[in-house]
Protein backbone atom coordinates (compact mmCIF):
# COMPACT_ATOMS: atom_id res chain seq x y z
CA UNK A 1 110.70 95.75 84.61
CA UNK A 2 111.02 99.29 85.44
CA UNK A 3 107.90 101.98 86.29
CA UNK A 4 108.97 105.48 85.78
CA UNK A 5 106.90 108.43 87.73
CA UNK A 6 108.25 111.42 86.65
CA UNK A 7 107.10 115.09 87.49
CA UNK A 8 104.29 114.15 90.33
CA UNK A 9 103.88 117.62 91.24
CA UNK A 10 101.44 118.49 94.05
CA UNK A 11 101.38 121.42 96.98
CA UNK A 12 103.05 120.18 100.79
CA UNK A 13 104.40 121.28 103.46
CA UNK A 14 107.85 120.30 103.89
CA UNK A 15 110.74 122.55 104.98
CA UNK A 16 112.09 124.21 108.52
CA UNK A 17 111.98 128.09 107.74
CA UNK A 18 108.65 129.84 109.46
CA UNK A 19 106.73 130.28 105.96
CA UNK A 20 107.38 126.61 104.96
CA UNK A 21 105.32 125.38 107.76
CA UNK A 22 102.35 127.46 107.39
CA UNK A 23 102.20 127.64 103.59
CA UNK A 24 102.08 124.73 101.11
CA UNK A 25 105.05 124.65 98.03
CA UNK A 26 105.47 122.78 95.21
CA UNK A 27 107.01 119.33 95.47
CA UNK A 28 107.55 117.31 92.17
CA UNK A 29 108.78 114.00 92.84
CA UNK A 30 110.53 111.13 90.41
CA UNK A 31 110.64 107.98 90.91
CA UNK A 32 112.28 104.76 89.52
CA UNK A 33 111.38 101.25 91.01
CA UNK A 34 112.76 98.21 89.30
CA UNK A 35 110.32 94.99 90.36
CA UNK A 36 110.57 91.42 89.47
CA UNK A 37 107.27 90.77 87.35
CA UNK A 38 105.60 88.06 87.46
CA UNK A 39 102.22 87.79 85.66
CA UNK A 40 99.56 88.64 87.99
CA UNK A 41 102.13 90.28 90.38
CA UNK A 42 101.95 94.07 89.04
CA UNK A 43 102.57 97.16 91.01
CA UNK A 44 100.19 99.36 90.03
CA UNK A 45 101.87 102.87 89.27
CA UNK A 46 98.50 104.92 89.93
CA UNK A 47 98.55 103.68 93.36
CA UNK A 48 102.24 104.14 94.15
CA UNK A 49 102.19 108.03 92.76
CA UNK A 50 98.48 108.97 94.80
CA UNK A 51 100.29 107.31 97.83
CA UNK A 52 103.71 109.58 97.38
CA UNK A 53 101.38 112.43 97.04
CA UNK A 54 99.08 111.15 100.20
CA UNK A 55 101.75 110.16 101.96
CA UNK A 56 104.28 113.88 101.53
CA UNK A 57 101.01 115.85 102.52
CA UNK A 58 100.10 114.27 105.35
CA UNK A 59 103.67 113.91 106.89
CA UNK A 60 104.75 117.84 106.56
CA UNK A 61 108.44 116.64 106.83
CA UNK A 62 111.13 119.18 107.75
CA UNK A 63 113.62 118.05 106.21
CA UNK A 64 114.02 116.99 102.37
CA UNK A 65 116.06 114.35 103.76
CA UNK A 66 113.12 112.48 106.21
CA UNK A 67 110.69 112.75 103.69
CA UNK A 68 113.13 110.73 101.19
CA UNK A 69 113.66 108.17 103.61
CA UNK A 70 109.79 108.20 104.37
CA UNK A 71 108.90 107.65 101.27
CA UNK A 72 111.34 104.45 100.91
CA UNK A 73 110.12 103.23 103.95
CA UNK A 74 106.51 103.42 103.27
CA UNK A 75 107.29 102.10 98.97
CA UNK A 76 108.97 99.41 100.07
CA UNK A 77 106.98 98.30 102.98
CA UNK A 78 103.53 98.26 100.69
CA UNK A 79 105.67 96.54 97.52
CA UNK A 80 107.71 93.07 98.17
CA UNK A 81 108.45 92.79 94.69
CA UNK A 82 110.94 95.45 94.28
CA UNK A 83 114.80 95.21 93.54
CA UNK A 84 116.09 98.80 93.16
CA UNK A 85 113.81 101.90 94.01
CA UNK A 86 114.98 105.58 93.37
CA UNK A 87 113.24 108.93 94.58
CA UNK A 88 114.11 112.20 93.67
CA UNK A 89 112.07 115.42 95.51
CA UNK A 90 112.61 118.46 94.04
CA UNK A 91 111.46 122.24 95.65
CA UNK A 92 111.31 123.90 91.99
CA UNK A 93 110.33 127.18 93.31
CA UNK A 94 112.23 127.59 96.82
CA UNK A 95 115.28 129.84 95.16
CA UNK A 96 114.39 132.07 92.47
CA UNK A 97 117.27 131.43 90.26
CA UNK A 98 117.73 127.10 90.41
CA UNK A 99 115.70 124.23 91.35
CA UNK A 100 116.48 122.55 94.87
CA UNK A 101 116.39 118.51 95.26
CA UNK A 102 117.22 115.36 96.90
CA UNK A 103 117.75 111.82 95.92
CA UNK A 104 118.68 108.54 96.73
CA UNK A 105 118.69 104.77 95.33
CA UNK A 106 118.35 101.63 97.19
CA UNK A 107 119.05 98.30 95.94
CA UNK A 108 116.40 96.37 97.67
């Protein structure tokens, strides 16, 4: 079974330059997690995407990079029933002429 969370967009702080640590951007985050289901046993996708967006506020990462791996580290510490999780973070409006982003994938 596979839950898809595509385009959470939401306002955080994450980045090193002066003006990204005073003033909120747009993040919009994807995510992919493959789980083994088992009736009863659900991962509820409303919870996982207002934890991301919980989660990427409260943090104000630096780097693109930490707040990838923080966000694995918190998914998969809250969901045991996951076999592959992928997380993409993308800055849409950092650079006026593309769209800036980071992924991974984790076979858990």
């Amino acid at each position: 079974m596979t839950i898809h969370i595509e385009s959470l967009a939401f306002e955080a702080i994450i980045g090193l330059l002066p003006h990204e640590r005073i003033t909120k951007q747009r993040v919009v985050v994807d995510i992919d997690i493959e789980y083994s289901y088992v009736e009863g046993l659900f991962i509820n996708y409303a919870e996982v995407a207002s934890s991301v967006e919980t989660h990427l506020v409260s943090s104000e990462y630096e780097l693109l990079e930490d707040a990838l791996y923080g966000l694995q580290e918190m998914i998969l510490s809250h969901y045991h029933t996951i076999t592959r999780l992928s997380i993409k973070i993308s800055k849409p409006d950092i650079m006026p002429n593309c769209i800036v982003a980071l992924s991974d994938s984790w076979i858990v």
